[in-house]
C-alpha atoms as a PDB file:
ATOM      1  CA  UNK A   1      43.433   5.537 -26.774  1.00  0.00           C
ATOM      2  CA  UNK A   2      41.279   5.053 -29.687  1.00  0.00           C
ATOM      3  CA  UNK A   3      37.961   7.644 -30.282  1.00  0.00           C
ATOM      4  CA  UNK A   4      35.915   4.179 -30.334  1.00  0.00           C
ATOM      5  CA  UNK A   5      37.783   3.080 -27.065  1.00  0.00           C
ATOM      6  CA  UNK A   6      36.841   6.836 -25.029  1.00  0.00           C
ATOM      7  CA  UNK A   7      33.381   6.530 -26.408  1.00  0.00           C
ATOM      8  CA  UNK A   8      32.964   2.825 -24.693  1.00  0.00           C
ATOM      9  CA  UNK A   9      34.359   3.551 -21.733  1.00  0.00           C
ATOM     10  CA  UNK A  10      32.293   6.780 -20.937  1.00  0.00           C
ATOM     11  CA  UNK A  11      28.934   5.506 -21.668  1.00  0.00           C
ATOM     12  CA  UNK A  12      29.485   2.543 -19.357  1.00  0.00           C
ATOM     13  CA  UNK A  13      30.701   4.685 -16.946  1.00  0.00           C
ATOM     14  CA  UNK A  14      27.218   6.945 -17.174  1.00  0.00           C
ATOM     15  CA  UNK A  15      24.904   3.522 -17.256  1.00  0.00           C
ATOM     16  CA  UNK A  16      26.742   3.225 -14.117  1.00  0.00           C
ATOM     17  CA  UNK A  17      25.535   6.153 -12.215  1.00  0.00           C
ATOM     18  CA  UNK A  18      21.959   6.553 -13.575  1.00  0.00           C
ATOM     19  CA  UNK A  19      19.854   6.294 -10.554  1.00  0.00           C
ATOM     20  CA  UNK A  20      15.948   4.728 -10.457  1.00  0.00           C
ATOM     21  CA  UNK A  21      13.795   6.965  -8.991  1.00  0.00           C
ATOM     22  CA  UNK A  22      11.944   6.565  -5.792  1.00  0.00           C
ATOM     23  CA  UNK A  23       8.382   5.877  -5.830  1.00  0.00           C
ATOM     24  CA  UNK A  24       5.782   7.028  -3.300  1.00  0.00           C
ATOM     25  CA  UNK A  25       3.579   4.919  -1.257  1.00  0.00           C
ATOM     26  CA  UNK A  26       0.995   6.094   1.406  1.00  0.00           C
ATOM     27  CA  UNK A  27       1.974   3.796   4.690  1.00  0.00           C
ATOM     28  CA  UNK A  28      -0.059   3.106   8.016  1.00  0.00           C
ATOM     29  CA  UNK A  29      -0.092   1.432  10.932  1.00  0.00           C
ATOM     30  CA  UNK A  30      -1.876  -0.799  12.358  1.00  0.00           C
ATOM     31  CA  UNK A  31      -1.238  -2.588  15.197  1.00  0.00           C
ATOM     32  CA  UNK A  32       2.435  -2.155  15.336  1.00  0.00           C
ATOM     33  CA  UNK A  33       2.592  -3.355  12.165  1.00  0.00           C
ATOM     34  CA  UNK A  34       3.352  -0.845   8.850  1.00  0.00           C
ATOM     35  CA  UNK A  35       1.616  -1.897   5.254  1.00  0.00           C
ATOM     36  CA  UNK A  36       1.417   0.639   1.856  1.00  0.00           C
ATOM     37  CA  UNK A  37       0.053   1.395  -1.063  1.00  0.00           C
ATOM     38  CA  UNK A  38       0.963   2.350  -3.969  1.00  0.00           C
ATOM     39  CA  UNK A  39       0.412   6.526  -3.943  1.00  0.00           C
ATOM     40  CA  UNK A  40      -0.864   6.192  -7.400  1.00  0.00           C
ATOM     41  CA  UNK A  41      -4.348   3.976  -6.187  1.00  0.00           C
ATOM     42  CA  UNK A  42      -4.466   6.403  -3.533  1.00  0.00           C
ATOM     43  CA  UNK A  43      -7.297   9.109  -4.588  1.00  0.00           C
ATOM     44  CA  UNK A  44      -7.643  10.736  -1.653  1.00  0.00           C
ATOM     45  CA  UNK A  45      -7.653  11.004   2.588  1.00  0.00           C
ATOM     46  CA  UNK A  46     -10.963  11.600   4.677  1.00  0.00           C
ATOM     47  CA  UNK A  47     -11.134  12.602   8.009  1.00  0.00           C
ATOM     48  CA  UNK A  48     -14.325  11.762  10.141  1.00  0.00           C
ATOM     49  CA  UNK A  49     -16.103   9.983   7.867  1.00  0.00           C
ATOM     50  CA  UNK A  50     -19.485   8.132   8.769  1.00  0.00           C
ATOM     51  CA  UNK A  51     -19.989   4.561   7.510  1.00  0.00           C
ATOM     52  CA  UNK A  52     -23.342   2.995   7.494  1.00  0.00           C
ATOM     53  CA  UNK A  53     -24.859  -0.726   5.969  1.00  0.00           C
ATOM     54  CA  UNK A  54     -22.329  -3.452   7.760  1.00  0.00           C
ATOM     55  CA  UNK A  55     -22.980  -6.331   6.085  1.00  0.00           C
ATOM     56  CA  UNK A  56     -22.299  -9.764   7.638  1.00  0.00           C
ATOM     57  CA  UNK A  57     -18.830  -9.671   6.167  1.00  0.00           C
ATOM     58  CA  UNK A  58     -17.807  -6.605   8.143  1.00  0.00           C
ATOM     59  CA  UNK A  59     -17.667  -4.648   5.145  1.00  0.00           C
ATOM     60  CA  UNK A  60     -19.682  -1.216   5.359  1.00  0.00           C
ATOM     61  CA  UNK A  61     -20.817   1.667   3.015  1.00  0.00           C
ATOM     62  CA  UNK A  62     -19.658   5.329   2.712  1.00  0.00           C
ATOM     63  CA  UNK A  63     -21.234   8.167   0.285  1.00  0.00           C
ATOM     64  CA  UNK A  64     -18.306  10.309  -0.278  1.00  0.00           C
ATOM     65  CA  UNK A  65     -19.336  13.200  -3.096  1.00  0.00           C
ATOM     66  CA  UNK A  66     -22.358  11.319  -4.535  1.00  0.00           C
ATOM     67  CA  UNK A  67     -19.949   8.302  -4.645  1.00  0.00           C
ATOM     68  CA  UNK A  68     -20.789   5.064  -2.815  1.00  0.00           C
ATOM     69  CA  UNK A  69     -17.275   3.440  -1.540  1.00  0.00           C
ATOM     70  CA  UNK A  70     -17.228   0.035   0.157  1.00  0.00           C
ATOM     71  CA  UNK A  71     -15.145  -0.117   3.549  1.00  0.00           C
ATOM     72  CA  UNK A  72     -13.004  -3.098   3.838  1.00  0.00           C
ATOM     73  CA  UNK A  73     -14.161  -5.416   6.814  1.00  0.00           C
ATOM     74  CA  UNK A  74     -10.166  -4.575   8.200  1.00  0.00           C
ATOM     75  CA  UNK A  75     -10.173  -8.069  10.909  1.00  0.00           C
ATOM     76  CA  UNK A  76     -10.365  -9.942   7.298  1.00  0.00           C
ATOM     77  CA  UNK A  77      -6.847  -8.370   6.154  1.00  0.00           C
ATOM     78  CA  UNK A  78      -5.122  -7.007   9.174  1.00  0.00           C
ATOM     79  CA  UNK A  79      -5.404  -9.306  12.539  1.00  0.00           C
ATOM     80  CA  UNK A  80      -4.880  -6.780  15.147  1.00  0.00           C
ATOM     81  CA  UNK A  81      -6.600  -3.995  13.413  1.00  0.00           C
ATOM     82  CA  UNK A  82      -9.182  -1.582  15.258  1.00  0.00           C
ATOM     83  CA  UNK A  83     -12.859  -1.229  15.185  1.00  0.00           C
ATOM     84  CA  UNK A  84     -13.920   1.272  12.542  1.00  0.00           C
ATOM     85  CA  UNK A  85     -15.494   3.278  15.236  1.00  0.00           C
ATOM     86  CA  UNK A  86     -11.486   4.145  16.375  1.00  0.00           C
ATOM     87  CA  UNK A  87     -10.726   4.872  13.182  1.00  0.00           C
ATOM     88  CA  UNK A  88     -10.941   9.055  12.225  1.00  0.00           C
ATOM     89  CA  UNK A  89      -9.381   8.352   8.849  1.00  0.00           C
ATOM     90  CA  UNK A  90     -10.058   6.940   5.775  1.00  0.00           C
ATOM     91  CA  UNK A  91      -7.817   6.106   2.531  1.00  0.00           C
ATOM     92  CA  UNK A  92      -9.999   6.151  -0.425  1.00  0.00           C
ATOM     93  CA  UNK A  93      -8.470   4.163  -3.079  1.00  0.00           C
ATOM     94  CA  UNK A  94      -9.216   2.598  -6.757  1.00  0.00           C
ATOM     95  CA  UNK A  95      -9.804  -0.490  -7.287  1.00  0.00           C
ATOM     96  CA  UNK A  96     -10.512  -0.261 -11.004  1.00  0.00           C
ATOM     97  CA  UNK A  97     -12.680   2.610 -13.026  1.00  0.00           C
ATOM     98  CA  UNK A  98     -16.018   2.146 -11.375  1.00  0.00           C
ATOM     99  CA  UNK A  99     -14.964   0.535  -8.093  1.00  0.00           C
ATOM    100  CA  UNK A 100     -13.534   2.202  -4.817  1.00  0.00           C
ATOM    101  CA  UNK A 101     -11.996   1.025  -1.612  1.00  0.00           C
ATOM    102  CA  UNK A 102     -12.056   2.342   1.788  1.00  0.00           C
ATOM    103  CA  UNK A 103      -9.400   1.550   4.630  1.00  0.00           C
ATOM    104  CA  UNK A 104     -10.234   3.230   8.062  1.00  0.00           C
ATOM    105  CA  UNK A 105      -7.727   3.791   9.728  1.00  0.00           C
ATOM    106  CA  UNK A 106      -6.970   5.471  13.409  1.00  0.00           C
ATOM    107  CA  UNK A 107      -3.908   7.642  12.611  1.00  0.00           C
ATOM    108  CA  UNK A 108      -2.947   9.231   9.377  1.00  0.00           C
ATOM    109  CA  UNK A 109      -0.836   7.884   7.133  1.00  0.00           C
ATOM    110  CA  UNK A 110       2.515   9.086   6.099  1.00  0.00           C
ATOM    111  CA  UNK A 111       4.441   9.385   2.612  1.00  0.00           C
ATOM    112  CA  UNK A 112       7.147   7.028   2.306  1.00  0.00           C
ATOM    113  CA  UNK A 113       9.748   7.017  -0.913  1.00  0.00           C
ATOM    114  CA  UNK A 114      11.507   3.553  -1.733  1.00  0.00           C
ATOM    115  CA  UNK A 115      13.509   2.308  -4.294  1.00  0.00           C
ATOM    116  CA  UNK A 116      12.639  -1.378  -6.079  1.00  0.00           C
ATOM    117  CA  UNK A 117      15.628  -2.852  -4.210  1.00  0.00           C
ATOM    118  CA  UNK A 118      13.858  -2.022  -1.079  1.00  0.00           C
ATOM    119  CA  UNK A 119      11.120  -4.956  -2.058  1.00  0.00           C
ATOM    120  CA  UNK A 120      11.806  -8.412  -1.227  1.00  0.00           C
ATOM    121  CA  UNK A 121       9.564 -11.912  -0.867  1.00  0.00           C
ATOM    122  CA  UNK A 122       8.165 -13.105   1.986  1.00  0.00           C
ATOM    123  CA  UNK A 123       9.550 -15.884   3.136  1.00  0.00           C
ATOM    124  CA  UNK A 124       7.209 -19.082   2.362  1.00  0.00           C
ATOM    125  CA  UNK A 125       7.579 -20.360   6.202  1.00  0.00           C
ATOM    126  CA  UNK A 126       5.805 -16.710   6.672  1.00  0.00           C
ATOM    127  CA  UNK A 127       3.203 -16.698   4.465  1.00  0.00           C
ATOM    128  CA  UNK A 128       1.717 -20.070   5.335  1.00  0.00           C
ATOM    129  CA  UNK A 129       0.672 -18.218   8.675  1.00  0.00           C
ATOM    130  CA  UNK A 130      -2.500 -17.248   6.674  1.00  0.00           C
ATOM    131  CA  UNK A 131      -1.479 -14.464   5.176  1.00  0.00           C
ATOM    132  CA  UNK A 132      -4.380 -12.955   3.227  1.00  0.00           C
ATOM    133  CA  UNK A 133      -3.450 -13.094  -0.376  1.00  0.00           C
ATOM    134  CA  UNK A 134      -3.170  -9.038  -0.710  1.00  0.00           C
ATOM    135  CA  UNK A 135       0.046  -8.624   0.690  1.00  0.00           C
ATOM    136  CA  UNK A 136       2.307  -9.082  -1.575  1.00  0.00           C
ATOM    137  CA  UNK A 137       5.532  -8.176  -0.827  1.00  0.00           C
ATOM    138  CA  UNK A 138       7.938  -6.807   2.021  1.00  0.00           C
ATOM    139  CA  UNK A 139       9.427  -3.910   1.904  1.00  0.00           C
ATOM    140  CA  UNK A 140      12.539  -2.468   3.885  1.00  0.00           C
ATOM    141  CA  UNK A 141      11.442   1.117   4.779  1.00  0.00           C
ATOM    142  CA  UNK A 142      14.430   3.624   5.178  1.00  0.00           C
ATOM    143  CA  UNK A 143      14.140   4.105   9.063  1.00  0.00           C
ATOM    144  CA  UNK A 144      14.825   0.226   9.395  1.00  0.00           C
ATOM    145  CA  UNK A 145      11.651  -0.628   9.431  1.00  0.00           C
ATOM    146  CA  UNK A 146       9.802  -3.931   7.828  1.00  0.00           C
ATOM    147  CA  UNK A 147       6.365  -2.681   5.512  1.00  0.00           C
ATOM    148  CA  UNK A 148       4.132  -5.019   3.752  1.00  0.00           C
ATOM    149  CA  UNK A 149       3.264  -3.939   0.230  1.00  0.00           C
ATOM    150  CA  UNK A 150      -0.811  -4.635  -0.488  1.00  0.00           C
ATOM    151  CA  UNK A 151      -1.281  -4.920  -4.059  1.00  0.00           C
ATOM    152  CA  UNK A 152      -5.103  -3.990  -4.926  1.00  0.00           C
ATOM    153  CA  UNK A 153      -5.553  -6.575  -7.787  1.00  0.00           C
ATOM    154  CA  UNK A 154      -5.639  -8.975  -5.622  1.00  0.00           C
ATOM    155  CA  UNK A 155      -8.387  -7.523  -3.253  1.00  0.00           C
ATOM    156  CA  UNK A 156     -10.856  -9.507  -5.540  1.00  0.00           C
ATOM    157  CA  UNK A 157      -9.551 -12.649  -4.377  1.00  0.00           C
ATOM    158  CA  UNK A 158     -10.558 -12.002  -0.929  1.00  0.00           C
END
């Protein structure tokens, strides 16, 4: 076997094995049904938090460190999701540089790690159900379970 030849064979080999690392998403429940976020729009978790102006939409203010954060209306998104006055937490998360996003929630969330082959598409039959426009994608958790992926640049279509 040729230098040239050993050379060839060994890098394919390592291409082989190199592994993509995991990313992080903060998941939640609600109402039986899992969603996340990408960790990295995630800037932080409050517990007991006290919301104040509802506007017709549902949506509702929070001061949070001399910040004002709008609380998504969660009935617009999430069918079977619970009032806000259930809900003891509250994922704070950026929109864009000036703009943030609150999702109450009733539980906290958890950490989950998943690969890109763990995304797939909704199926179209699926989506036509009315599926508001932020969830994106599905994704196969690692206990089994089925997770819809919101992407926040979409929340602006909403």
């Amino acid at each position: 076997m040729t230098h040239a030849n050993y050379n060839r064979r060994f890098r394919s080999n390592k291409q082989a094995t190199v592994r993509i690392a995991p990313k992080k998403f903060v998941s939640f429940e609600l109402g039986n049904i899992y969603y996340a976020v990408p960790i990295e729009r995630v800037e932080r978790i409050v517990k007991n938090f006290n919301a104040y102006g509802t506007l017709p939409s549902g949506n509702s203010l929070l001061r949070h460190q001399e910040e004002l954060i709008t609380i998504i209306n969660l009935s617009k998104i999430f069918p079977s999701s619970p009032n806000i006055s259930e809900c003891k937490y509250l994922i704070i998360c950026i929109l864009n540089k000036s703009d943030r996003l609150g999702i109450p929630l009733p539980d906290m969330p958890k950490i989950l790690e998943i690969t890109e082959e763990s995304f797939c598409e909704i199926p179209e039959l699926y989506r036509q159900q009315q599926l508001p426009p932020v969830i994106e994608k599905l994704i196969r958790a690692p206990d089994g379970s089925e997770v819809f992926y919101l992407n926040f640049d979409l929340f602006s279509e909403m």
